[in-house]
Protein backbone atom coordinates (compact mmCIF):
# COMPACT_ATOMS: atom_id res chain seq x y z
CA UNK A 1 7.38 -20.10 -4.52
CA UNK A 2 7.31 -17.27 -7.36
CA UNK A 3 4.61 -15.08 -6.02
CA UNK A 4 4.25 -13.76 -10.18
CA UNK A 5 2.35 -16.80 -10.46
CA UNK A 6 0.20 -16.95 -7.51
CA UNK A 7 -2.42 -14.07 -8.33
CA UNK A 8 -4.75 -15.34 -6.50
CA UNK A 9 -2.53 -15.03 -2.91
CA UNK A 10 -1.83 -12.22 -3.66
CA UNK A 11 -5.41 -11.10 -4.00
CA UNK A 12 -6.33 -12.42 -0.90
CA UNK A 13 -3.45 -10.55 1.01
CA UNK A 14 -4.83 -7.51 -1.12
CA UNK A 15 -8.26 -8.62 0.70
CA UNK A 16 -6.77 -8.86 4.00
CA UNK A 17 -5.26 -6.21 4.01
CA UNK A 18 -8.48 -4.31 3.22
CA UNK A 19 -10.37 -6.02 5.87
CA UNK A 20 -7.22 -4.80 8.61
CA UNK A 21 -7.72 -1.11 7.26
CA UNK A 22 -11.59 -1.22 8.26
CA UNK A 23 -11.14 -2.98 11.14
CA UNK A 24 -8.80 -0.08 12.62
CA UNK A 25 -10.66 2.23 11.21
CA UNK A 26 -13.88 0.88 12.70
CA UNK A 27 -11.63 0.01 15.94
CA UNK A 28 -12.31 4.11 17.37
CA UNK A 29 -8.43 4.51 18.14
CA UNK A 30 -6.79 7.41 18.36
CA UNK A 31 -6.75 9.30 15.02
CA UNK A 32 -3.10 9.56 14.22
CA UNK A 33 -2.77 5.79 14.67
CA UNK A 34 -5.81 5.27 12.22
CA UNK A 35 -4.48 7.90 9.84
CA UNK A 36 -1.25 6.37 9.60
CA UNK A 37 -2.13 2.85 9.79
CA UNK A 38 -4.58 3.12 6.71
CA UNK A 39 -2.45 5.41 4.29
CA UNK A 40 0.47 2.96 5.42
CA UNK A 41 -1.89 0.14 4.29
CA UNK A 42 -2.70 1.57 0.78
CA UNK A 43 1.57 2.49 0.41
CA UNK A 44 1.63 -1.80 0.89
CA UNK A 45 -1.21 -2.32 -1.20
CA UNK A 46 -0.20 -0.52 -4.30
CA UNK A 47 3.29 -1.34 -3.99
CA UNK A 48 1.97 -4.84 -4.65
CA UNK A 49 -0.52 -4.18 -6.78
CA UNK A 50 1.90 -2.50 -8.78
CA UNK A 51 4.71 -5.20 -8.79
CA UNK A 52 2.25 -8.02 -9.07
CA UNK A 53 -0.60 -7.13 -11.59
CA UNK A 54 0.67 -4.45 -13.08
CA UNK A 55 4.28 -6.45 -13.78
CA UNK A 56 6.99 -3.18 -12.73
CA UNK A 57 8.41 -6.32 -10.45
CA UNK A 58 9.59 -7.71 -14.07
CA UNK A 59 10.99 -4.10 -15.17
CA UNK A 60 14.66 -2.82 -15.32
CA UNK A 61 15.72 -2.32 -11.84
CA UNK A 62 16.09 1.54 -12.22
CA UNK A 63 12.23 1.54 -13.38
CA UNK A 64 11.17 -0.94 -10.32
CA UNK A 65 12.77 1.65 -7.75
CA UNK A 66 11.45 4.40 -9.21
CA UNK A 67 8.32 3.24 -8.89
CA UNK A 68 8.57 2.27 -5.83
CA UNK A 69 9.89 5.60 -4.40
CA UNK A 70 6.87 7.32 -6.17
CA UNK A 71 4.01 5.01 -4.92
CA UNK A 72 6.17 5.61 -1.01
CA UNK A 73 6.54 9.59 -2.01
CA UNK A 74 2.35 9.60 -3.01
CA UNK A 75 2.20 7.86 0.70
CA UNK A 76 4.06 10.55 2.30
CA UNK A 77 1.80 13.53 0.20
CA UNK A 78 -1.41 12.14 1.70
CA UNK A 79 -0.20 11.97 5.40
CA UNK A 80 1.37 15.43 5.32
CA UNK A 81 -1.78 16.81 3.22
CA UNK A 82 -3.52 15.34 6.52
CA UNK A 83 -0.92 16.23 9.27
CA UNK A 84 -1.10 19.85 7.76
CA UNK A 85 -5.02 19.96 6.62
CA UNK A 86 -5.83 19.61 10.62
């Protein structure tokens, strides 16, 4: 199964995926396993939302990684603007 032409699964792991972020958020577990549960949830979601809908799956390989690394490096900004904003 080529998931490039299955939008609509992966909207509805998008959705999912959503619904498990608000759920642990909602959950009232301890804060660092919220914090990096959710921003590790938005790294997955835009890394498909990226390949997926915006089509950087169909790029030159070099392009694909670097994307990749900077949607994980944006991932890694947020939790260490959190880790060192406390």
């Amino acid at each position: 199964m080529n998931l490039h032409d299955r939008p609509r699964l992966i909207w509805l792991i998008l959705v999912s995926l959503t619904l498990g972020s608000i759920t642990v958020f909602e959950a009232h577990l301890a804060q660092a396993f919220v914090v990096l549960t959710v921003f590790g949830i938005a790294v997955i979601k835009a890394q498909l939302i990226a390949t997926y809908f915006m089509e950087t799956g169909k790029a030159l390989p070099a392009w694909n990684a670097t994307y990749r690394v900077w949607i994980f490096v944006i991932g890694l900004i947020l939790i260490g603007g959190h880790v060192l904003g406390r």
